[in-house]
N, C-alpha and C. Protein backbone atom coordinates (compact mmCIF):
# COMPACT_ATOMS: atom_id res chain seq x y z
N UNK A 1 -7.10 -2.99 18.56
CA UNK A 1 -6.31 -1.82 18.18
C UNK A 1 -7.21 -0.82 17.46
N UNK A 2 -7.19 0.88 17.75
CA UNK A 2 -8.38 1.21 17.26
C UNK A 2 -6.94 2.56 16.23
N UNK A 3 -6.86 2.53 15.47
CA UNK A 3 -6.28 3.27 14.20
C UNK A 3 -7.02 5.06 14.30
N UNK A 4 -6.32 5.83 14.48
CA UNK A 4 -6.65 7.39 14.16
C UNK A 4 -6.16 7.65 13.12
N UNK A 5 -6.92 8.24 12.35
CA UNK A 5 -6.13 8.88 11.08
C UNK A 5 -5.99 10.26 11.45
N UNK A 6 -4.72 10.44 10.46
CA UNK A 6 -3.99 12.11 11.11
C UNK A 6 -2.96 12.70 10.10
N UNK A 7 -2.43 13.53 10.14
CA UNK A 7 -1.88 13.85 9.19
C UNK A 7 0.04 13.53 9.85
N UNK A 8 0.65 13.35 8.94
CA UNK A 8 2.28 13.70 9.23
C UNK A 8 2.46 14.85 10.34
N UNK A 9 2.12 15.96 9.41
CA UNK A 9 2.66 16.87 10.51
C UNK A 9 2.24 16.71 11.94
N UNK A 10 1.03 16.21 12.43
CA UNK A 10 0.10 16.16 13.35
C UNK A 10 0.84 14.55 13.98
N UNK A 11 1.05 14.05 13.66
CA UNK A 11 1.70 12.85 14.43
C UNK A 11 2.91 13.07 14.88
N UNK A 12 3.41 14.19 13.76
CA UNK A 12 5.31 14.68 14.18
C UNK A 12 5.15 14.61 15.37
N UNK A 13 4.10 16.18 15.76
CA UNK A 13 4.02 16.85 16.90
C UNK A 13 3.52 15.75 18.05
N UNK A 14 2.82 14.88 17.78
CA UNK A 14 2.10 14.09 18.93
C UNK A 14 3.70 13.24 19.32
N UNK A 15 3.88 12.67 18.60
CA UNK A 15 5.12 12.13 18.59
C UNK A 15 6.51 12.95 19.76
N UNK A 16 6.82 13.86 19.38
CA UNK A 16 7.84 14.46 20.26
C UNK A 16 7.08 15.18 21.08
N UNK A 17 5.80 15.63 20.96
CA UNK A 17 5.12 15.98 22.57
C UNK A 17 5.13 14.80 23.63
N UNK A 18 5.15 13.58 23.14
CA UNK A 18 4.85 12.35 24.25
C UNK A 18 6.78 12.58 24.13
N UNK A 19 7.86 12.64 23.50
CA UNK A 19 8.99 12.13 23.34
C UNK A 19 9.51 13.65 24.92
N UNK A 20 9.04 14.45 25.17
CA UNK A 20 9.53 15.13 26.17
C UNK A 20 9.40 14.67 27.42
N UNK A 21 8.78 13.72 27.62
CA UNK A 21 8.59 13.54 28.70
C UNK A 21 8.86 12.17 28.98
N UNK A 22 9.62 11.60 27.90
CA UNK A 22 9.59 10.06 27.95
C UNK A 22 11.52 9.63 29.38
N UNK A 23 11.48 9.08 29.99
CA UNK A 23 12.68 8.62 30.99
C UNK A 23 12.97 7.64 30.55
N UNK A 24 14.27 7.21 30.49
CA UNK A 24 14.70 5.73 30.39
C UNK A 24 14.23 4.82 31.18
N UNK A 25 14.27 3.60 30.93
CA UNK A 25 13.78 2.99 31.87
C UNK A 25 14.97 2.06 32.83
N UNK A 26 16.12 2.06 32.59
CA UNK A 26 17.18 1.79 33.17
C UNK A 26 17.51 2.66 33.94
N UNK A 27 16.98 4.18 34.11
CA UNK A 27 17.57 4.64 35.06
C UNK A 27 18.88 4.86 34.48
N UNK A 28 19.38 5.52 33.45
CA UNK A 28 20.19 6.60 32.94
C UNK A 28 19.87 7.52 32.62
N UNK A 29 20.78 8.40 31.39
CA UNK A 29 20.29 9.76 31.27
C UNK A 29 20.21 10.02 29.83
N UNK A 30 19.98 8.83 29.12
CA UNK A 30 19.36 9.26 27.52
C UNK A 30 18.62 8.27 27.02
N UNK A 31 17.09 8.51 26.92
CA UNK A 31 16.33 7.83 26.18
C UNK A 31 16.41 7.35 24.77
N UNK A 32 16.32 5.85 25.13
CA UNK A 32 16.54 5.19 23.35
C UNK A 32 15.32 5.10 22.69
N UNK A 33 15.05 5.84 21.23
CA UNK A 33 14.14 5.54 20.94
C UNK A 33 14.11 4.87 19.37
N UNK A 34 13.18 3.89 18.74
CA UNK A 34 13.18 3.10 17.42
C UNK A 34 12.17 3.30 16.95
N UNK A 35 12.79 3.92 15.33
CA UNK A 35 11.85 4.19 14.55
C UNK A 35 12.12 2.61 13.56
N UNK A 36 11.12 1.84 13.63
CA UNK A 36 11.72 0.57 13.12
C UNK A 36 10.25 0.50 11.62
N UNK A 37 11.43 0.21 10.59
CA UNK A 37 9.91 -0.23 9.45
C UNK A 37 11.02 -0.29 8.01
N UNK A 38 10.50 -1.09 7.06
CA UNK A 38 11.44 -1.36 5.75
C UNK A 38 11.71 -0.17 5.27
N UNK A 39 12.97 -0.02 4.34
CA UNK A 39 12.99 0.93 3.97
C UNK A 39 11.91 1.94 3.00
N UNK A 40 11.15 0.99 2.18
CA UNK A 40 9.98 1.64 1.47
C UNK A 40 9.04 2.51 2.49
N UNK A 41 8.62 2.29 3.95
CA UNK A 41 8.26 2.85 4.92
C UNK A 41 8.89 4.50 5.63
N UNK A 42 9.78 4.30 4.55
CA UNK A 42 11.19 5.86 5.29
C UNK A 42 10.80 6.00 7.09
N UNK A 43 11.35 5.45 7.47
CA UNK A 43 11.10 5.29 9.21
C UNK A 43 12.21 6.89 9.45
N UNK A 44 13.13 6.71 8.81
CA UNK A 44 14.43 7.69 8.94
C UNK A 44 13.56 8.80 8.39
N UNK A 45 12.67 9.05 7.56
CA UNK A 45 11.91 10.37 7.56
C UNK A 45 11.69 11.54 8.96
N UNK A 46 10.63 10.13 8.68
CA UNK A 46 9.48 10.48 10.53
C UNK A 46 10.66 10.41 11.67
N UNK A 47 12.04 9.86 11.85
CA UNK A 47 12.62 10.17 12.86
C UNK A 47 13.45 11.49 12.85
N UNK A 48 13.72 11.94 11.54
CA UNK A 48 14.17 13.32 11.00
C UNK A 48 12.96 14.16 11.76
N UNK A 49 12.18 14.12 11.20
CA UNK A 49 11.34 15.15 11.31
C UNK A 49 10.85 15.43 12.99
N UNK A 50 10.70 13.92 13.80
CA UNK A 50 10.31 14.63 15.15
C UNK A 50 11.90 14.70 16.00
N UNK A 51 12.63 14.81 15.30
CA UNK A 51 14.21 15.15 15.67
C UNK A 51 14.23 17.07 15.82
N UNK A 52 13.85 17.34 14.32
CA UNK A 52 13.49 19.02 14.39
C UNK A 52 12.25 19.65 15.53
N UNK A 53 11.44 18.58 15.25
CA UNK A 53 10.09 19.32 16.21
C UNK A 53 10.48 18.76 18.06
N UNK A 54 11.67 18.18 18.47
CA UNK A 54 12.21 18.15 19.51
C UNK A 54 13.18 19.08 19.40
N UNK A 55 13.86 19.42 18.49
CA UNK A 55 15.06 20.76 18.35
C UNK A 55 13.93 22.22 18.72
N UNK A 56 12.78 22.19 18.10
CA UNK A 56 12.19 23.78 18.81
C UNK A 56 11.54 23.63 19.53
N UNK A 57 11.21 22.82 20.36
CA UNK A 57 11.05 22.34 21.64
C UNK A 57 11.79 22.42 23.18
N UNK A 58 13.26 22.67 22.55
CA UNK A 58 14.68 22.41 23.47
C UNK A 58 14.84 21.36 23.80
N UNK A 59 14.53 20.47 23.26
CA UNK A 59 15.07 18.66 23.55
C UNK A 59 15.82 18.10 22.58
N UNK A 60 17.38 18.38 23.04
CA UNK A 60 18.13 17.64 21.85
C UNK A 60 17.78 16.10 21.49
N UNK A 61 18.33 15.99 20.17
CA UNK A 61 17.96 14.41 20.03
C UNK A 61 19.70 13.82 19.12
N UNK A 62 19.55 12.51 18.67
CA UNK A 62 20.46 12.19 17.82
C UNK A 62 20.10 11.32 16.73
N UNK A 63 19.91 11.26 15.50
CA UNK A 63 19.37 10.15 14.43
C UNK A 63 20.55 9.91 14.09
N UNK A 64 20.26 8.66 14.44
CA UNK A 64 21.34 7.03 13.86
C UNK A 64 20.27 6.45 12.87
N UNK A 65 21.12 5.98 11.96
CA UNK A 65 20.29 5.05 10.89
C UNK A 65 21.01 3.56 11.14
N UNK A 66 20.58 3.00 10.70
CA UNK A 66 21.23 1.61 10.52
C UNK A 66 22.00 1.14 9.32
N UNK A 67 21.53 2.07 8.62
CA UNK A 67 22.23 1.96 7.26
C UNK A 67 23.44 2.67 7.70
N UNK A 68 24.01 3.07 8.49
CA UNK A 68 25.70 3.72 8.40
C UNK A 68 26.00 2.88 9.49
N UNK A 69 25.60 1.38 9.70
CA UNK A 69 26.04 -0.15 10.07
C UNK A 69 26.48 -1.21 9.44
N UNK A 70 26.20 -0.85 8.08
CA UNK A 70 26.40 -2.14 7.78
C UNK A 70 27.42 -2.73 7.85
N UNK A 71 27.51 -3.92 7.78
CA UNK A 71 28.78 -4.77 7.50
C UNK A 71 29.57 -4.99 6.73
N UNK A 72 30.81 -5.09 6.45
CA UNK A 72 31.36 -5.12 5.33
C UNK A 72 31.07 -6.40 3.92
N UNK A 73 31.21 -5.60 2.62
CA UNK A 73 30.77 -6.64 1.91
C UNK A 73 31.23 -8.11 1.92
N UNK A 74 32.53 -8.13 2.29
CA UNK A 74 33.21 -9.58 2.29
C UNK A 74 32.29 -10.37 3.19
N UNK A 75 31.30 -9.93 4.21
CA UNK A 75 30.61 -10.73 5.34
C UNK A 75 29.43 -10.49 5.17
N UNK A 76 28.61 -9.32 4.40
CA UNK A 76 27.48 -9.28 4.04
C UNK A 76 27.10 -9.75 3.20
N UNK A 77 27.79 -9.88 1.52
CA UNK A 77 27.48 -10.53 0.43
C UNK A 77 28.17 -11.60 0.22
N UNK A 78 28.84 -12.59 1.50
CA UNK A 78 29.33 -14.13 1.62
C UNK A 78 28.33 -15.07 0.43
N UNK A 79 26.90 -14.74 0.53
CA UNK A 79 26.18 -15.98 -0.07
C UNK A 79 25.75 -15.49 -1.18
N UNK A 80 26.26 -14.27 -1.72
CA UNK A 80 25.67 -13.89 -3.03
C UNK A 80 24.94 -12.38 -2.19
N UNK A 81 24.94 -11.67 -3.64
CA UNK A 81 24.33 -10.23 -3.28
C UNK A 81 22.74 -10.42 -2.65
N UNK A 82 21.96 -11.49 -3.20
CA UNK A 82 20.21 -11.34 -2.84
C UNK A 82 20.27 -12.61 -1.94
N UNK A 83 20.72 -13.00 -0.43
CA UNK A 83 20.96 -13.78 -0.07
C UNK A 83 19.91 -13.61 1.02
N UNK A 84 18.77 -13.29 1.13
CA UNK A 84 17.56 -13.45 2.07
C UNK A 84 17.52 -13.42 2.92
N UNK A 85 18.24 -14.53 3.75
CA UNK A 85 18.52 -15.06 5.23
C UNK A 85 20.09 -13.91 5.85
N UNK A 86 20.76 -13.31 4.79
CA UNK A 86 21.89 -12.76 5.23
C UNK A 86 20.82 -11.54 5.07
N UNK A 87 20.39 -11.10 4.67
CA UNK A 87 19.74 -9.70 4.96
C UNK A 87 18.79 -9.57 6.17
N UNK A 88 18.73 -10.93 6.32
CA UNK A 88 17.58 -11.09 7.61
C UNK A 88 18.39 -10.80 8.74
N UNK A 89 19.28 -11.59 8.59
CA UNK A 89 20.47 -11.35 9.99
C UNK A 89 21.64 -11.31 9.73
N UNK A 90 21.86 -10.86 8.87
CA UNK A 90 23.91 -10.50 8.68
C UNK A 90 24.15 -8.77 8.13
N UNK A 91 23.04 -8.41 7.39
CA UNK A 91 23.28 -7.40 6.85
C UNK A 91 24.00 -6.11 7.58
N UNK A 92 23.05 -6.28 8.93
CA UNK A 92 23.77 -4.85 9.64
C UNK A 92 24.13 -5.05 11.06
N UNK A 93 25.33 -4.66 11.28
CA UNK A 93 26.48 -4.62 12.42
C UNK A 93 25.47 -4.26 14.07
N UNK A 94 25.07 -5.45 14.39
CA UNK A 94 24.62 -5.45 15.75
C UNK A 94 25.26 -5.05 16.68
N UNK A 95 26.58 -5.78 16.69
CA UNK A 95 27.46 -5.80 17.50
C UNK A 95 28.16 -4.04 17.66
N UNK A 96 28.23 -3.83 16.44
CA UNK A 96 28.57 -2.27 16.60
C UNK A 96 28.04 -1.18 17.00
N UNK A 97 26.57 -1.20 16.94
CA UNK A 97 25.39 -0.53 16.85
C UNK A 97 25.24 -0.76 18.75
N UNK A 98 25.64 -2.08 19.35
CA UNK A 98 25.47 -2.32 20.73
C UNK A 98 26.95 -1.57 21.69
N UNK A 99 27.96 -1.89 20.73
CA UNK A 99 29.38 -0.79 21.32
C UNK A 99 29.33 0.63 21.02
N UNK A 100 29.20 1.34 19.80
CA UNK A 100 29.07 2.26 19.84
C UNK A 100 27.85 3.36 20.11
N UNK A 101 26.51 2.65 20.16
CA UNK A 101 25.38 3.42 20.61
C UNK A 101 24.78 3.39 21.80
N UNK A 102 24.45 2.00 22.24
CA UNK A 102 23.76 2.16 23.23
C UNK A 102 25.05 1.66 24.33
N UNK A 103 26.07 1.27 24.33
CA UNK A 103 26.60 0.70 25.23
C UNK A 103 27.04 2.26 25.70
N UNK A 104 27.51 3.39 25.31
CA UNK A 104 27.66 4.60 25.39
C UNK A 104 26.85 5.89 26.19
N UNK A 105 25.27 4.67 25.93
CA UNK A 105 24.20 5.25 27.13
C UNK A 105 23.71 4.56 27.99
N UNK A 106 24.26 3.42 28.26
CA UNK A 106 24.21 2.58 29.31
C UNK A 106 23.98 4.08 30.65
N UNK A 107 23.75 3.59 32.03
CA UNK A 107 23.64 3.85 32.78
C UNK A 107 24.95 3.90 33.55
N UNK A 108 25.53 5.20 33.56
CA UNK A 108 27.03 5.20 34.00
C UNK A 108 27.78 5.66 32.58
N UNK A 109 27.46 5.56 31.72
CA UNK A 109 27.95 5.29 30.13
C UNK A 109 28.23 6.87 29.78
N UNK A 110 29.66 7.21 29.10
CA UNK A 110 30.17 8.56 28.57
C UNK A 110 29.10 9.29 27.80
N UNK A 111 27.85 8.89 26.85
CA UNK A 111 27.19 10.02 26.11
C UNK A 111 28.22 10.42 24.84
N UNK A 112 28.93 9.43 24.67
CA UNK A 112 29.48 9.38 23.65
C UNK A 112 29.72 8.97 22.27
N UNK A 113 28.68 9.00 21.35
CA UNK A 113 28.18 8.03 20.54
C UNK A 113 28.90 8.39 19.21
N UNK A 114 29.17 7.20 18.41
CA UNK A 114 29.33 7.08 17.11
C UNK A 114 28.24 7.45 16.19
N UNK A 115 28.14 8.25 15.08
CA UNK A 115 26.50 8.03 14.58
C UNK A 115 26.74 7.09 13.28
N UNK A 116 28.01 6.97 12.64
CA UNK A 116 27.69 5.83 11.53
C UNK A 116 28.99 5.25 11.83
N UNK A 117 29.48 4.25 10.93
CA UNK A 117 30.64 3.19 10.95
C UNK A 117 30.85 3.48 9.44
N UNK A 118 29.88 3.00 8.83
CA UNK A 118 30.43 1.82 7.82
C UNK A 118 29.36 3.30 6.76
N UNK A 119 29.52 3.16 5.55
CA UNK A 119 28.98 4.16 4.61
C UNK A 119 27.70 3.49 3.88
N UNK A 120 26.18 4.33 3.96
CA UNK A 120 25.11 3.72 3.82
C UNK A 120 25.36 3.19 2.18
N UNK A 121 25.86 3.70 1.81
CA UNK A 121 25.80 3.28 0.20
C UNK A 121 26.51 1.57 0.11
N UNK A 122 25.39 0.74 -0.20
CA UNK A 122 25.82 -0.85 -0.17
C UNK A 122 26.72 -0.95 -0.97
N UNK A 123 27.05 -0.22 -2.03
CA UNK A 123 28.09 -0.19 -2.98
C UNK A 123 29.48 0.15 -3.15
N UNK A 124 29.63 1.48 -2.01
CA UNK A 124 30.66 2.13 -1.70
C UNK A 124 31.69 1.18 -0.79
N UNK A 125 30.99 0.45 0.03
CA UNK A 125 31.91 -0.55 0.64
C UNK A 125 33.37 -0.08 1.70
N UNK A 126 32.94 0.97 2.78
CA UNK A 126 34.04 1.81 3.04
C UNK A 126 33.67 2.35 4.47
N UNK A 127 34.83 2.20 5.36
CA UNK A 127 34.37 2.84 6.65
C UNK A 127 34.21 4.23 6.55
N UNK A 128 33.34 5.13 7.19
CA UNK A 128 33.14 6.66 7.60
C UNK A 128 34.20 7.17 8.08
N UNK A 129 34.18 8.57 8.15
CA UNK A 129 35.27 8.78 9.26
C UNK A 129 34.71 10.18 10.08
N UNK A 130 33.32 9.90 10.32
CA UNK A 130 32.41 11.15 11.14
C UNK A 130 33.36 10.88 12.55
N UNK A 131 32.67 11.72 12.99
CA UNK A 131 33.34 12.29 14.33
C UNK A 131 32.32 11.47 15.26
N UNK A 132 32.96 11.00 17.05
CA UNK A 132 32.02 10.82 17.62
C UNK A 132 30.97 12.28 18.21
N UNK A 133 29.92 11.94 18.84
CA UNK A 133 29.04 13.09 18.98
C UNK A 133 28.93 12.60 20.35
N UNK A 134 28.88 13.81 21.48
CA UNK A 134 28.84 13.77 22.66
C UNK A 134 27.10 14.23 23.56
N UNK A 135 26.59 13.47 23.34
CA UNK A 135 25.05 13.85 24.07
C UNK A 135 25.08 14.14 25.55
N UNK A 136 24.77 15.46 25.72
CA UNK A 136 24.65 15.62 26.83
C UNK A 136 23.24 14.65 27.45
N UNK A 137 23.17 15.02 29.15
CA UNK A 137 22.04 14.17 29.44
C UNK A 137 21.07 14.67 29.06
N UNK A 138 19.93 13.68 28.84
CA UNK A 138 18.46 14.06 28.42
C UNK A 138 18.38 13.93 26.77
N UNK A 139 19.19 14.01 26.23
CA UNK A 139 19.40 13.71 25.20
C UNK A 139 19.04 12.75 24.42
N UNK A 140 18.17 12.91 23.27
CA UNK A 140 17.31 11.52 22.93
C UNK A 140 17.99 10.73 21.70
N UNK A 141 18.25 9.78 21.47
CA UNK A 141 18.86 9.01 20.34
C UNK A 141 17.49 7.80 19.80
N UNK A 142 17.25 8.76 18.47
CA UNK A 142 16.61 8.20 17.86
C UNK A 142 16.94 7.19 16.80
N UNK A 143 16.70 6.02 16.87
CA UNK A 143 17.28 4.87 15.69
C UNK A 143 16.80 4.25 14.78
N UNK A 144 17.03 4.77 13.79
CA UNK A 144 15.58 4.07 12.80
C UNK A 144 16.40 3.04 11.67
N UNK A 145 15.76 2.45 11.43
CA UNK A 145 16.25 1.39 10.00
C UNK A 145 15.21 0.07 9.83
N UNK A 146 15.13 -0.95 9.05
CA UNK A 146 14.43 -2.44 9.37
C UNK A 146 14.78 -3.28 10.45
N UNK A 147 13.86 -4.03 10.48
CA UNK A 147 14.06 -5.23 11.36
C UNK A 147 14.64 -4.94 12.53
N UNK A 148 14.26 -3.80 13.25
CA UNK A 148 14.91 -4.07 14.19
C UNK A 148 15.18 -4.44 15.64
N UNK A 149 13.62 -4.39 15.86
CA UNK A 149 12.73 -5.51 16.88
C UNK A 149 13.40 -6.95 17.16
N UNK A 150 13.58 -7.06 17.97
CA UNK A 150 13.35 -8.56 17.90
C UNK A 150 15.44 -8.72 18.13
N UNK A 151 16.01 -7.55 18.34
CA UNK A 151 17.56 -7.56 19.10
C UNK A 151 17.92 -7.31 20.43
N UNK A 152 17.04 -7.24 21.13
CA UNK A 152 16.63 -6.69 22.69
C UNK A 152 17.81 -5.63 22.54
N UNK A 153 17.34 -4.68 21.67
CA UNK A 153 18.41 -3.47 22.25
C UNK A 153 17.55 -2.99 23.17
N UNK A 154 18.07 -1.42 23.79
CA UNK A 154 17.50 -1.66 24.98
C UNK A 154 16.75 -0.11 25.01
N UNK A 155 15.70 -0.21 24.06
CA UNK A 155 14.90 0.97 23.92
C UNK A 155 13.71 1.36 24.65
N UNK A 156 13.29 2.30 24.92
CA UNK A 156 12.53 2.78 25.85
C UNK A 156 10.94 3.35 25.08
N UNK A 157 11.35 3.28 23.64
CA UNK A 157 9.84 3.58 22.95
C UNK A 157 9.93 2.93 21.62
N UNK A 158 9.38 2.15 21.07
CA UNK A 158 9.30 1.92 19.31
C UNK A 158 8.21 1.90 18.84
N UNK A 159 8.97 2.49 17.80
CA UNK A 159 7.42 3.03 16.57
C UNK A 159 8.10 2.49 15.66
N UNK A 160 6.65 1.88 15.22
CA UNK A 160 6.78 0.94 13.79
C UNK A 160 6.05 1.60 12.85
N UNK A 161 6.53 1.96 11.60
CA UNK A 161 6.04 2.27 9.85
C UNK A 161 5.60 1.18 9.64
N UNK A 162 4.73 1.06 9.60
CA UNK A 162 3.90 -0.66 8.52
C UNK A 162 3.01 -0.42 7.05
N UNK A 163 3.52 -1.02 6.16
CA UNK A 163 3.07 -1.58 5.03
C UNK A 163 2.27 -2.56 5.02
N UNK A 164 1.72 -2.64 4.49
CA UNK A 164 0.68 -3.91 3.99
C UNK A 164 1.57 -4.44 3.01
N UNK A 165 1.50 -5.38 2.86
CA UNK A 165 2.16 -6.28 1.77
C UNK A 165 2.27 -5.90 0.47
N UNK A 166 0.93 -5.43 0.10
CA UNK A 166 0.84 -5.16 -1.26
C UNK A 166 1.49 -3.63 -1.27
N UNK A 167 1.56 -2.50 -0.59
CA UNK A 167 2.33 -1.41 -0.52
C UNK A 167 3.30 -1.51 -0.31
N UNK A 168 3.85 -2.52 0.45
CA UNK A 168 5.56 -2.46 0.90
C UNK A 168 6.29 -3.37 -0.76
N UNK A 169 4.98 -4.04 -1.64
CA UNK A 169 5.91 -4.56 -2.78
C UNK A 169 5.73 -3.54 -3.92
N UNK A 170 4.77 -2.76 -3.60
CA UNK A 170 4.87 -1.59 -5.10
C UNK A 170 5.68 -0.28 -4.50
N UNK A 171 5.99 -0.22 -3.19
CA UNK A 171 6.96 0.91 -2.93
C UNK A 171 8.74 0.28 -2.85
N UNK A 172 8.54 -1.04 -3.12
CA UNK A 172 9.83 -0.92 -3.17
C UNK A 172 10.45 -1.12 -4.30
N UNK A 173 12.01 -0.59 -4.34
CA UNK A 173 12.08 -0.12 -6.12
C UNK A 173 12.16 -2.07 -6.44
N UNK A 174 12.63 -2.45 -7.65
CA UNK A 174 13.00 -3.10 -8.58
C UNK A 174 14.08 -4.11 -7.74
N UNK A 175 15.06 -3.10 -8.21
CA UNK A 175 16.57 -3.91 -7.59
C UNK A 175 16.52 -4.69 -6.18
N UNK A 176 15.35 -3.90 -5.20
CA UNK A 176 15.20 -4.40 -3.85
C UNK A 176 14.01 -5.74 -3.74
N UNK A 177 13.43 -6.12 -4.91
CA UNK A 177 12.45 -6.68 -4.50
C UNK A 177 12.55 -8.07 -3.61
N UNK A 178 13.59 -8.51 -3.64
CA UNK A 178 14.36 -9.96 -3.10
C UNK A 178 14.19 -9.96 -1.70
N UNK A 179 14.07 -8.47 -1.18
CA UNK A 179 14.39 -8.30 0.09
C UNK A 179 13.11 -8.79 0.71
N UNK A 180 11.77 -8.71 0.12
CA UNK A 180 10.69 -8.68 0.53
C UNK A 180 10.16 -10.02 1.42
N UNK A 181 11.10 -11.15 1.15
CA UNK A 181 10.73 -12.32 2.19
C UNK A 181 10.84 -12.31 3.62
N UNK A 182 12.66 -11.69 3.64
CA UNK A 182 12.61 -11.13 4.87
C UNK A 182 11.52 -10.34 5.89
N UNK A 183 10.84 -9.15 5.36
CA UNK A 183 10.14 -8.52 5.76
C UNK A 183 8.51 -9.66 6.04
N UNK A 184 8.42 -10.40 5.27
CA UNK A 184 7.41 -11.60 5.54
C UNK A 184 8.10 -12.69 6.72
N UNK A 185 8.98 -12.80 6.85
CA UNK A 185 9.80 -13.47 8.27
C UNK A 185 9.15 -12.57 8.86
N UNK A 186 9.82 -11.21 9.40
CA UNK A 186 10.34 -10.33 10.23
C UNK A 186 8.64 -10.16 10.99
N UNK A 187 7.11 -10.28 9.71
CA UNK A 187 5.96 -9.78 10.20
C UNK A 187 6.10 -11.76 11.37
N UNK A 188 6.43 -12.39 10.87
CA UNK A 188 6.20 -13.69 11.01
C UNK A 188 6.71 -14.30 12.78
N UNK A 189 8.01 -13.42 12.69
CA UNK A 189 8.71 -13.62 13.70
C UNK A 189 8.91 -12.57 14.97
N UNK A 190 8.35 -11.50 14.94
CA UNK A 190 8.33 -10.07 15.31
C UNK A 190 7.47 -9.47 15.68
N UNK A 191 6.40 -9.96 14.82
CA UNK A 191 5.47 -9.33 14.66
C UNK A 191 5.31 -7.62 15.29
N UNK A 192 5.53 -7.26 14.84
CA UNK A 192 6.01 -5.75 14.93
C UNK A 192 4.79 -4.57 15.30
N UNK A 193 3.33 -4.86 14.66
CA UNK A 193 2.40 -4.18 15.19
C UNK A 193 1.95 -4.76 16.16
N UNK A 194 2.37 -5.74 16.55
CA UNK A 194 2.01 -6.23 18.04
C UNK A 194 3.20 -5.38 18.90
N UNK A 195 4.34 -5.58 18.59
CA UNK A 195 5.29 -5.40 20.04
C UNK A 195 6.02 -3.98 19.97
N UNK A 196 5.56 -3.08 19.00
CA UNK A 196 5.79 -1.87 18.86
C UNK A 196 4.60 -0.75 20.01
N UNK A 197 5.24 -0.21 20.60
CA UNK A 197 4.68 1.08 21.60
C UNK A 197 3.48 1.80 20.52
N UNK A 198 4.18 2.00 19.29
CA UNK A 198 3.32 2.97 18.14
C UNK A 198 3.52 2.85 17.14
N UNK A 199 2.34 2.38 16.70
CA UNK A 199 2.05 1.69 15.45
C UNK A 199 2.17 2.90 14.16
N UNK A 200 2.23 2.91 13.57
CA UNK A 200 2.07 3.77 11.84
C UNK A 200 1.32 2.99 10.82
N UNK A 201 0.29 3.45 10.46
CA UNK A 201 0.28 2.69 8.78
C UNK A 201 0.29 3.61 7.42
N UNK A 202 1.50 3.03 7.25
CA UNK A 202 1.43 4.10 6.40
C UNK A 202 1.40 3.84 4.43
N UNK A 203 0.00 3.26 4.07
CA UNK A 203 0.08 2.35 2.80
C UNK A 203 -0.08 3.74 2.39
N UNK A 204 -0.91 4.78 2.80
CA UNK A 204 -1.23 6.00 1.62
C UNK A 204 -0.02 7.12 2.41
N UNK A 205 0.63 7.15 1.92
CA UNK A 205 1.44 8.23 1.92
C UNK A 205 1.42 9.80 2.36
N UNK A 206 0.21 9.91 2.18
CA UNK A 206 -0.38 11.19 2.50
C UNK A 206 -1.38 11.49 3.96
N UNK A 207 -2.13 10.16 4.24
CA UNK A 207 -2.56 10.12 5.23
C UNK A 207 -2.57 8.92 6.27
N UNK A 208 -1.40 8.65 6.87
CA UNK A 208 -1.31 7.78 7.82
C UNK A 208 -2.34 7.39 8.77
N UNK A 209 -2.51 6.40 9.22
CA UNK A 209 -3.29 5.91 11.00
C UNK A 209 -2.23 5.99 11.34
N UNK A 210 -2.62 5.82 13.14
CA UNK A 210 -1.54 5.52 13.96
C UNK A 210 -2.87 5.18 14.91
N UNK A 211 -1.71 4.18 15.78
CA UNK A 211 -2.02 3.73 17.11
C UNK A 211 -1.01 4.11 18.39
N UNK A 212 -1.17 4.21 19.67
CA UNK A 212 -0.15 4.02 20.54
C UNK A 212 -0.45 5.34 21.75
């Protein structure tokens, strides 16, 4: 793997210059794409941002987070609030994320997508009540949040934010630090700079590598 260093803005653009021309590979009419990396990584940044630099481009897009998935607390915090293995795999609504997003761009599928469910705030504990959003074709739905490799959704490009260990434990706050085993599974089981299209590293903040 040979690492370029580059700046943000300069990857935006590389980023949604390759994202114009990207086709599904099912043979429908909206490309899925994953911005996948912990939250200390802000994956939902970098999918914001080449969301705009595809908006002056003329290539609509759509950012879904995963955080307006989650599950409700009665089924997410079953084993206690810092429950490891439930954050590994219970935390956020697969099943919903597979009916309301991509099953919607299936091939044949309305272009009719939900963009959240459930309200990102872990605390608030409360369904949304956004509107669905209707993507015309060509239309790109970008999805960013953790872990999210390794669900065979059925994406057509992923880019991974990666931390080094020692950055992903001093960027993440306090209250989150519990979470951090998971993310040692997830390198374990996933391995994510292997099976990601485009790599990120992003320990310095200011000046990323990338691969892909």
């Amino acid at each position: 793997m040979r690492l370029e260093a580059i700046t943000w803005e300069r990857l935006t653009d590389t980023l949604a210059d390759r994202l114009l021309g990207l086709e599904p590979r099912d043979g429908g009419a909206w490309p899925r794409v994953a911005f996948d990396g912990a939250p200390a990584a802000r994956p939902g940044e970098l999918a914001a941002a080449v969301s705009e630099a595809l908006r002056v481009r003329g290539r609509p897009s759509l950012v879904v987070g995963t955080a307006g998935f989650l599950r409700p607390a009665s089924l997410r915090l079953e084993y206690g609030h810092e429950d490891v293995e439930a954050y590994y795999s219970g935390w956020f609504d697969t099943g919903a994320l597979w009916r309301e997003v991509f099953g919607p761009l299936d091939p044949g599928g309305t272009g009719r997508v939900l963009p959240d469910l459930w309200d990102p705030d872990p605390h608030a504990d409360r369904a949304t009540r956004t509107p669905y959003v209707q993507l015309p074709p060509g239309a790109l739905l970008l999805l960013h949040g953790p872990l999210l490799l390794g669900h065979w959704f059925p994406l057509d490009l992923t880019v991974h934010v990666h931390l080094s260990a020692g950055a992903l434990r001093r960027r993440t706050p306090p209250d989150d630090q519990w979470t951090l085993p998971a993310f040692d599974r997830y390198e374990a089981e996933a391995d994510p700079t292997a099976a990601a299209d485009v790599v990120v590293r992003a320990d310095d903040p200011r000046h990323p590598a990338w691969t892909g």
